[in-house]
PDB file of N, CA and C in Angstrom:
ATOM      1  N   UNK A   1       5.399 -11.274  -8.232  1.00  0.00           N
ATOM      2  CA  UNK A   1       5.558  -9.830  -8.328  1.00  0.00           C
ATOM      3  C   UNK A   1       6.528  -9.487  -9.455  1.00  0.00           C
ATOM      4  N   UNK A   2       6.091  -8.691 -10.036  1.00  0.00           N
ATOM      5  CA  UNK A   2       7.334  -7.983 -10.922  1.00  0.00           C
ATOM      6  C   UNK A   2       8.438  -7.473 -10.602  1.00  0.00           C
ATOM      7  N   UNK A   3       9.835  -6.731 -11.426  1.00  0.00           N
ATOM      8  CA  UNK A   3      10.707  -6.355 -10.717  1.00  0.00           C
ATOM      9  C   UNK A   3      10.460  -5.400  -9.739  1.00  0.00           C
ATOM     10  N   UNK A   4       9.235  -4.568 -10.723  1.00  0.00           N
ATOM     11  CA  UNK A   4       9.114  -2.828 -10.169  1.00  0.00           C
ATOM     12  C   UNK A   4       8.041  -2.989  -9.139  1.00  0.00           C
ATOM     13  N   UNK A   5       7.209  -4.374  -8.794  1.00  0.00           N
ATOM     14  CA  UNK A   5       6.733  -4.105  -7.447  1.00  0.00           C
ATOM     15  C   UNK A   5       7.636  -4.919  -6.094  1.00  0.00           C
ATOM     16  N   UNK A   6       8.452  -5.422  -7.031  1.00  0.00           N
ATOM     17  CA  UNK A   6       9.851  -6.046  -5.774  1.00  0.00           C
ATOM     18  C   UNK A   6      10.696  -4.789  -4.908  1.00  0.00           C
ATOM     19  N   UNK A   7      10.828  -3.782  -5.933  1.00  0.00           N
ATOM     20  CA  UNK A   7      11.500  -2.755  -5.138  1.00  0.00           C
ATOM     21  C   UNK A   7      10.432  -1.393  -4.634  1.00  0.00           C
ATOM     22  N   UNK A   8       9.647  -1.885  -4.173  1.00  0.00           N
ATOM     23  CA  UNK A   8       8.530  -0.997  -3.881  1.00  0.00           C
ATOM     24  C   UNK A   8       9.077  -0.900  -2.354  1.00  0.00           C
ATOM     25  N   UNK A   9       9.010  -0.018  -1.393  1.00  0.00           N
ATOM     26  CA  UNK A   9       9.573  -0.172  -0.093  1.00  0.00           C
ATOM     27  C   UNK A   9       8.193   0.695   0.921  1.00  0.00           C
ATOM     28  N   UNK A  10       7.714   0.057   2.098  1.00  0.00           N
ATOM     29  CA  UNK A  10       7.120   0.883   2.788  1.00  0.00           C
ATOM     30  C   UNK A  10       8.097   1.902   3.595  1.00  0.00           C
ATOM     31  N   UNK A  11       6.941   3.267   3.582  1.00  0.00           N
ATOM     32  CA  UNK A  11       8.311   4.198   4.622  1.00  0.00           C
ATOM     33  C   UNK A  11       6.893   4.785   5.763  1.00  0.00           C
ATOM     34  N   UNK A  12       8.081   5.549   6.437  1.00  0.00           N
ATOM     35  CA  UNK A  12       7.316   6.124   7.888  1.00  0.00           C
ATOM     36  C   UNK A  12       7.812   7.559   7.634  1.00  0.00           C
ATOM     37  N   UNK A  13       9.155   7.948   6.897  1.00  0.00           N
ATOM     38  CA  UNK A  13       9.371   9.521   6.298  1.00  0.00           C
ATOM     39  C   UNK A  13       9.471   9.681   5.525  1.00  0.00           C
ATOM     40  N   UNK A  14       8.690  10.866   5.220  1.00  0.00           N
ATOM     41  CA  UNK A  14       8.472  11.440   3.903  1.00  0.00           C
ATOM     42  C   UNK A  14       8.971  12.619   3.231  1.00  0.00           C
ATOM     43  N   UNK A  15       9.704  13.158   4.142  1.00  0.00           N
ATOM     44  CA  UNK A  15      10.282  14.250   3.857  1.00  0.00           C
ATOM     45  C   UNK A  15      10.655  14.528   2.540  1.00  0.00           C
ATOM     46  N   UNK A  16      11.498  13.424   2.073  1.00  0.00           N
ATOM     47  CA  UNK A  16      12.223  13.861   0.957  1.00  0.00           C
ATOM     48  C   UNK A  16      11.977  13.284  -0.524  1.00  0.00           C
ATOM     49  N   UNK A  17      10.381  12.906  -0.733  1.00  0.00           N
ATOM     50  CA  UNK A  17       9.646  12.399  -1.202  1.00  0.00           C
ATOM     51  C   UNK A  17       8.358  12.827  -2.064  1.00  0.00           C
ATOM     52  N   UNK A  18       8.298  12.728  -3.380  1.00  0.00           N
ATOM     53  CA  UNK A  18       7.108  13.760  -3.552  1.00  0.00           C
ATOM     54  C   UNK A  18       5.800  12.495  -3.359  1.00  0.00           C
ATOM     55  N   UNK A  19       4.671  13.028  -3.473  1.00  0.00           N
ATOM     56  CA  UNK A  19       3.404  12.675  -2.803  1.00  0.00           C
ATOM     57  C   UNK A  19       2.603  12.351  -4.071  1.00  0.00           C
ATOM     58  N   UNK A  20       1.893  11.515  -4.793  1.00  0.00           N
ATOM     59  CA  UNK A  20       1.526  11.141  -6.062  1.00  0.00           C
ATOM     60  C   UNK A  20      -0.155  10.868  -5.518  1.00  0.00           C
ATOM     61  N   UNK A  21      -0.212   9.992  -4.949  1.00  0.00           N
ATOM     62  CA  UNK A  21      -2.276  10.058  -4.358  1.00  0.00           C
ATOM     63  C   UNK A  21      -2.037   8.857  -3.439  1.00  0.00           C
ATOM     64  N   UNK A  22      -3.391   9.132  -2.896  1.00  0.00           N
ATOM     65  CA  UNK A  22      -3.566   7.759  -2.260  1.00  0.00           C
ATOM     66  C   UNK A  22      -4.413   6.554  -2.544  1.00  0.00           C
ATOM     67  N   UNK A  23      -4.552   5.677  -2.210  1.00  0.00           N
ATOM     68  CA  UNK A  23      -4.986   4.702  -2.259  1.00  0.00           C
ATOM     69  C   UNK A  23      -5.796   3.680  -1.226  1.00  0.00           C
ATOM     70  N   UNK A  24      -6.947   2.721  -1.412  1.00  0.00           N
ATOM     71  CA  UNK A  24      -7.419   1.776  -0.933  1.00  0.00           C
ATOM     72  C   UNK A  24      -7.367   0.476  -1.154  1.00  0.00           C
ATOM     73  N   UNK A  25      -7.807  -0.226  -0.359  1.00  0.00           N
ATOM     74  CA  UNK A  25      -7.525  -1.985  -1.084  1.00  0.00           C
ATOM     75  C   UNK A  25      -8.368  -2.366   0.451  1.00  0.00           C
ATOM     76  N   UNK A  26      -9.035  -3.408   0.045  1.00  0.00           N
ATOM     77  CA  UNK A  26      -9.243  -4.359   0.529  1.00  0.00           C
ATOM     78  C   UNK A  26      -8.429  -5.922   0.837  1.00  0.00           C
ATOM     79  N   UNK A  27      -7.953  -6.641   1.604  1.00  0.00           N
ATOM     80  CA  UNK A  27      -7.885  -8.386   0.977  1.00  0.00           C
ATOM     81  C   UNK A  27      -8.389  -9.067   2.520  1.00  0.00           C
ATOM     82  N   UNK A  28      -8.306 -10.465   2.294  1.00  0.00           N
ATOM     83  CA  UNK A  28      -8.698 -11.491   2.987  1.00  0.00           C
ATOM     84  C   UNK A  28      -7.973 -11.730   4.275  1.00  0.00           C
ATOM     85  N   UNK A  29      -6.577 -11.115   3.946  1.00  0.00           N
ATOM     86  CA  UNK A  29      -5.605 -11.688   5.005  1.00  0.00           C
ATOM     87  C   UNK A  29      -4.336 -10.642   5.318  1.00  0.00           C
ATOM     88  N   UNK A  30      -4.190 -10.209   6.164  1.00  0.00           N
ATOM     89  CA  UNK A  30      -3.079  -9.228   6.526  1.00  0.00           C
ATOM     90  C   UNK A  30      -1.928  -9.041   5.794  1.00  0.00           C
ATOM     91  N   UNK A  31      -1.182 -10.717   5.380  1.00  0.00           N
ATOM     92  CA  UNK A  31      -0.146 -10.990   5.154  1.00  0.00           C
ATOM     93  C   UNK A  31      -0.047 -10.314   3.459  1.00  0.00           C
ATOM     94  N   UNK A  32      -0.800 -10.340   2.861  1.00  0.00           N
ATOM     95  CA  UNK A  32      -1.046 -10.090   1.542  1.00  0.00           C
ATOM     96  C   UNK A  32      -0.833  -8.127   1.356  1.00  0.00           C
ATOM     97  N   UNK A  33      -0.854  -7.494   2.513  1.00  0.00           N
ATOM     98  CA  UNK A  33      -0.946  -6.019   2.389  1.00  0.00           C
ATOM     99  C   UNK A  33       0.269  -5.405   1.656  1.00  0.00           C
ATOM    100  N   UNK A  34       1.094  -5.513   1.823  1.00  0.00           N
ATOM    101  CA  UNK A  34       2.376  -5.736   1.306  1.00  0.00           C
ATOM    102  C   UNK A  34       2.121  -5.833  -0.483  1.00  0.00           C
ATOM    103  N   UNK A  35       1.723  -6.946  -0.721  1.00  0.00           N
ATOM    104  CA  UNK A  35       1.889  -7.174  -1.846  1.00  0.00           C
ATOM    105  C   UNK A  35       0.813  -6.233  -2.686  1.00  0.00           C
ATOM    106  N   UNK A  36      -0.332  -6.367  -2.331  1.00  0.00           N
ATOM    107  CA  UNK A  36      -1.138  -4.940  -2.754  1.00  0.00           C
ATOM    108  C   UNK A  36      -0.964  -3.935  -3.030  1.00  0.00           C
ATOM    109  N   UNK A  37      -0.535  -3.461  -1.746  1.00  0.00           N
ATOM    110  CA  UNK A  37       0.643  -2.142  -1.597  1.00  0.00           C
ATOM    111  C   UNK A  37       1.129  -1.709  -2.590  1.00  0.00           C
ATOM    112  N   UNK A  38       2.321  -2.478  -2.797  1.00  0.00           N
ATOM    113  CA  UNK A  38       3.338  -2.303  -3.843  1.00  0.00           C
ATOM    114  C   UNK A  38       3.032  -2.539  -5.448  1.00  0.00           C
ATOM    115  N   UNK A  39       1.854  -3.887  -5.540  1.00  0.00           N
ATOM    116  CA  UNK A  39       1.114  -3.324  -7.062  1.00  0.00           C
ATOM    117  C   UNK A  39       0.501  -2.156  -7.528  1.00  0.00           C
ATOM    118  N   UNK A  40      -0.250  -1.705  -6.576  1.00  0.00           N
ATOM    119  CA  UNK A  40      -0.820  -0.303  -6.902  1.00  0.00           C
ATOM    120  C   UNK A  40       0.370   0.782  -6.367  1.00  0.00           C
ATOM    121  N   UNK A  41       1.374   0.892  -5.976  1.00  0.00           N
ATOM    122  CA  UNK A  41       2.379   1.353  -5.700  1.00  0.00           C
ATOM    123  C   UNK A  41       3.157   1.834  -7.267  1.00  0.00           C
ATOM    124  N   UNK A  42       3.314   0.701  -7.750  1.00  0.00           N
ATOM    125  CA  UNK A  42       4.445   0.012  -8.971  1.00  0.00           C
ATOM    126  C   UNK A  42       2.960   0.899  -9.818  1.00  0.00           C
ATOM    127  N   UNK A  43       1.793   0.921 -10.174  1.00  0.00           N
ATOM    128  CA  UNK A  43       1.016   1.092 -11.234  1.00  0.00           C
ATOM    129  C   UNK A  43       0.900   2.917 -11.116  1.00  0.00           C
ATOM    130  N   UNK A  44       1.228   3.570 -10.245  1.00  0.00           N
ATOM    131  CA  UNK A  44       0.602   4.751 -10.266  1.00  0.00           C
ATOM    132  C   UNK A  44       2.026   4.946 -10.025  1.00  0.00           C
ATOM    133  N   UNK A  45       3.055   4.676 -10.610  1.00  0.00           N
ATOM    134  CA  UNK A  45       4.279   5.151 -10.924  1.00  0.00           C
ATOM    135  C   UNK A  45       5.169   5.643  -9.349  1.00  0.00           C
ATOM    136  N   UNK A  46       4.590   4.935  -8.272  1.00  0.00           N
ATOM    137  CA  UNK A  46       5.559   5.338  -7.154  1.00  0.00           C
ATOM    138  C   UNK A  46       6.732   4.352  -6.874  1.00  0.00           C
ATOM    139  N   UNK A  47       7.723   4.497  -5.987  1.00  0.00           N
ATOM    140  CA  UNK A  47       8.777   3.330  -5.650  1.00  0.00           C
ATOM    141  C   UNK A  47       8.677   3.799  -3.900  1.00  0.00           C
ATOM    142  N   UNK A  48       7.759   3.981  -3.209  1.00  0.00           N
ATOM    143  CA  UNK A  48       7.281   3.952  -1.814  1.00  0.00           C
ATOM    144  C   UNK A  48       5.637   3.985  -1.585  1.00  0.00           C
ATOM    145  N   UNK A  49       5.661   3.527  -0.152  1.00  0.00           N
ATOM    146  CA  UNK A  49       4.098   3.411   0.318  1.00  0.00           C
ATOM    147  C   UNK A  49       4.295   3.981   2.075  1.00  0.00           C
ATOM    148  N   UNK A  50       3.518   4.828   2.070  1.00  0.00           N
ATOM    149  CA  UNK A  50       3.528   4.700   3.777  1.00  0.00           C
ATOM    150  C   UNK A  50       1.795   4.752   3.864  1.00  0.00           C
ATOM    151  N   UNK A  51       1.278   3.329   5.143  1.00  0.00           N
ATOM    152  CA  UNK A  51       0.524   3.117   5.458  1.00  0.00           C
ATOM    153  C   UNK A  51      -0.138   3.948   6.294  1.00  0.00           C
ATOM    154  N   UNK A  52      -1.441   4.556   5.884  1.00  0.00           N
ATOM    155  CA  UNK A  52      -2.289   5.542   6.599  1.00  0.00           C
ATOM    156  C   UNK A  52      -2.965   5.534   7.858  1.00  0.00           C
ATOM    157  N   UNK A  53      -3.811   4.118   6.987  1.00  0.00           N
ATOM    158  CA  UNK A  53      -4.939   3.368   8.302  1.00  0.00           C
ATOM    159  C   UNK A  53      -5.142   1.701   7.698  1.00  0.00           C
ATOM    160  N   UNK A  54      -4.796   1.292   8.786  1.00  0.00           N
ATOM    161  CA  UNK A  54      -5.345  -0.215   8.462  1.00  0.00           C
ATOM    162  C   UNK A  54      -6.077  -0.465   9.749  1.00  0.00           C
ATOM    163  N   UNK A  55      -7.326  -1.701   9.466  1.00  0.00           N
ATOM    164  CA  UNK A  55      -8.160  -2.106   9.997  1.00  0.00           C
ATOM    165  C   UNK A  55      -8.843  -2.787   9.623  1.00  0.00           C
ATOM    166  N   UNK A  56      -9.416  -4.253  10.306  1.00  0.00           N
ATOM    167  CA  UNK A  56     -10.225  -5.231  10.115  1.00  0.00           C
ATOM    168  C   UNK A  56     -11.571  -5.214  10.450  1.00  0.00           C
ATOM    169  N   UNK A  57     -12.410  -5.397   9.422  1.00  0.00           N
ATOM    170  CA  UNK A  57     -13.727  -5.424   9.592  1.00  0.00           C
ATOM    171  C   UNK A  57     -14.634  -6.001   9.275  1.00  0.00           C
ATOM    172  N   UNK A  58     -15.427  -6.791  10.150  1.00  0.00           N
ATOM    173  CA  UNK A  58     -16.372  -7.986   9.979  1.00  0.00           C
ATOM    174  C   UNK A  58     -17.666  -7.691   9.240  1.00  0.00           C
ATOM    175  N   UNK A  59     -17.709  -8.323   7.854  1.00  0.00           N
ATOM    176  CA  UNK A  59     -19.081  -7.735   7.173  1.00  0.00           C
ATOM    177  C   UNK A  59     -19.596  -9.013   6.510  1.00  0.00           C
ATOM    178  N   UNK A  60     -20.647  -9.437   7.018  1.00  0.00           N
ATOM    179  CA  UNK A  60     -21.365 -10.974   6.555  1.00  0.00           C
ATOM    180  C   UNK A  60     -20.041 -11.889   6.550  1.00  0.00           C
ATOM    181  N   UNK A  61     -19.860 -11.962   8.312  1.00  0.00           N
ATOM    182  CA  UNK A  61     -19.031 -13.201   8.666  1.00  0.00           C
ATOM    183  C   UNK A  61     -17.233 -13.063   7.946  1.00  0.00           C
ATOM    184  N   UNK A  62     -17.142 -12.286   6.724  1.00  0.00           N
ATOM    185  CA  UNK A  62     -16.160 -12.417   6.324  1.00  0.00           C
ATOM    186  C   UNK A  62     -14.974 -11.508   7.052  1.00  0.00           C
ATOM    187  N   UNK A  63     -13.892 -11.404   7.472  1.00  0.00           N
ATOM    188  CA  UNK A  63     -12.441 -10.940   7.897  1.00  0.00           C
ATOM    189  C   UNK A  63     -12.230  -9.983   6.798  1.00  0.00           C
ATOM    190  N   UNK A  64     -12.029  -8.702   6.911  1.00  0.00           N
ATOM    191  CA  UNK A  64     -11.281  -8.556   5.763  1.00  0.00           C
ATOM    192  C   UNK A  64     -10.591  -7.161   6.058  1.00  0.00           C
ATOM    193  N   UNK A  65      -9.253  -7.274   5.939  1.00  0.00           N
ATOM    194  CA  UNK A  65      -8.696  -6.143   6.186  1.00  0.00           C
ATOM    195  C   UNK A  65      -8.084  -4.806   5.627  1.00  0.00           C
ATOM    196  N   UNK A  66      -8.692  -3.827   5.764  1.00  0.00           N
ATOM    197  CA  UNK A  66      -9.168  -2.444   5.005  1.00  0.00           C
ATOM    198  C   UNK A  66      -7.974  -1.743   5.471  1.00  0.00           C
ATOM    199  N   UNK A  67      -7.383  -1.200   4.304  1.00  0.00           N
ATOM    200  CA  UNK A  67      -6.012  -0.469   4.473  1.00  0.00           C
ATOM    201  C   UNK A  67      -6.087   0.712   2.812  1.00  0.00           C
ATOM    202  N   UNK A  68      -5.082   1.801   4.095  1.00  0.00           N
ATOM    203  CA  UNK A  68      -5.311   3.210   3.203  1.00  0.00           C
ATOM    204  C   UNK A  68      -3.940   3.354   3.274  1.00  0.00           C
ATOM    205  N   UNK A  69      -3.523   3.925   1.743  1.00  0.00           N
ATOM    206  CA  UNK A  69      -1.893   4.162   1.877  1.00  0.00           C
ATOM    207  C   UNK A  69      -2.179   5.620   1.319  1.00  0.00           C
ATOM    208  N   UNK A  70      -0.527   6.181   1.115  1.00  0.00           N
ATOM    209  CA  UNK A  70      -0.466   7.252   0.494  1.00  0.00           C
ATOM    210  C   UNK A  70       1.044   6.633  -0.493  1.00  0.00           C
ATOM    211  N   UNK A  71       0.905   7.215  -1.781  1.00  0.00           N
ATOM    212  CA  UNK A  71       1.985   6.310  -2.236  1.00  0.00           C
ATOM    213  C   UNK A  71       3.168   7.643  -3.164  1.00  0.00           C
ATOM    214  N   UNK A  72       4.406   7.754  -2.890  1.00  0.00           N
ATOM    215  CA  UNK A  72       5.280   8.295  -3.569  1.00  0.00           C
ATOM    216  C   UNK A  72       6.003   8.035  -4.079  1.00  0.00           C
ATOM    217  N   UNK A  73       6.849   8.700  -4.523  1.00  0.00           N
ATOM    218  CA  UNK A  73       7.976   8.753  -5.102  1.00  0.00           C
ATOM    219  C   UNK A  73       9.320   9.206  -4.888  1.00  0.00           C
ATOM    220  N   UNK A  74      10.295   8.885  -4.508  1.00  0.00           N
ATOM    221  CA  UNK A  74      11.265   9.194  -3.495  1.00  0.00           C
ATOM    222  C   UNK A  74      12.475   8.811  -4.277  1.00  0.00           C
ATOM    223  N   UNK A  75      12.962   7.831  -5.007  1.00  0.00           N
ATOM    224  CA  UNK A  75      14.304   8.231  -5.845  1.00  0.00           C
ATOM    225  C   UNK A  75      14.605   9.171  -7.161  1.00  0.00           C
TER     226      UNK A  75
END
């Protein structure tokens, strides 16, 4: 990860935060959401993520877990 997706932080308030868009991603494995997150986080110029909807869904045998953020900007 780069510096600027190292300090990427998930939040749960938003209050004091402006709102930039949201986002989708797909990956293979839960553990990886995080890191997704915060690349497309870091690229559309935010330094937060709060997670919308996540969910796993089986399509030709494969796992794959489908997650919606909304991503801001807060410092």
């Amino acid at each position: 990860m780069t510096p600027e997706q190292q300090n990427i932080t998930r939040i749960s308030e938003t209050d004091d935060c402006k709102f930039i868009k949201t986002a989708y991603f797909e990956v293979s494995h839960p553990s990886k959401k995080h890191y997704y997150a915060a690349k497309m986080t870091a690229n559309a110029g935010g330094d937060a993520y709060k997670t919308l909807t996540s969910a796993k869904d089986m399509a030709v045998g494969v796992k794959m877990a489908t997650t919606n953020i909304a991503i801001y900007k807060c410092k």
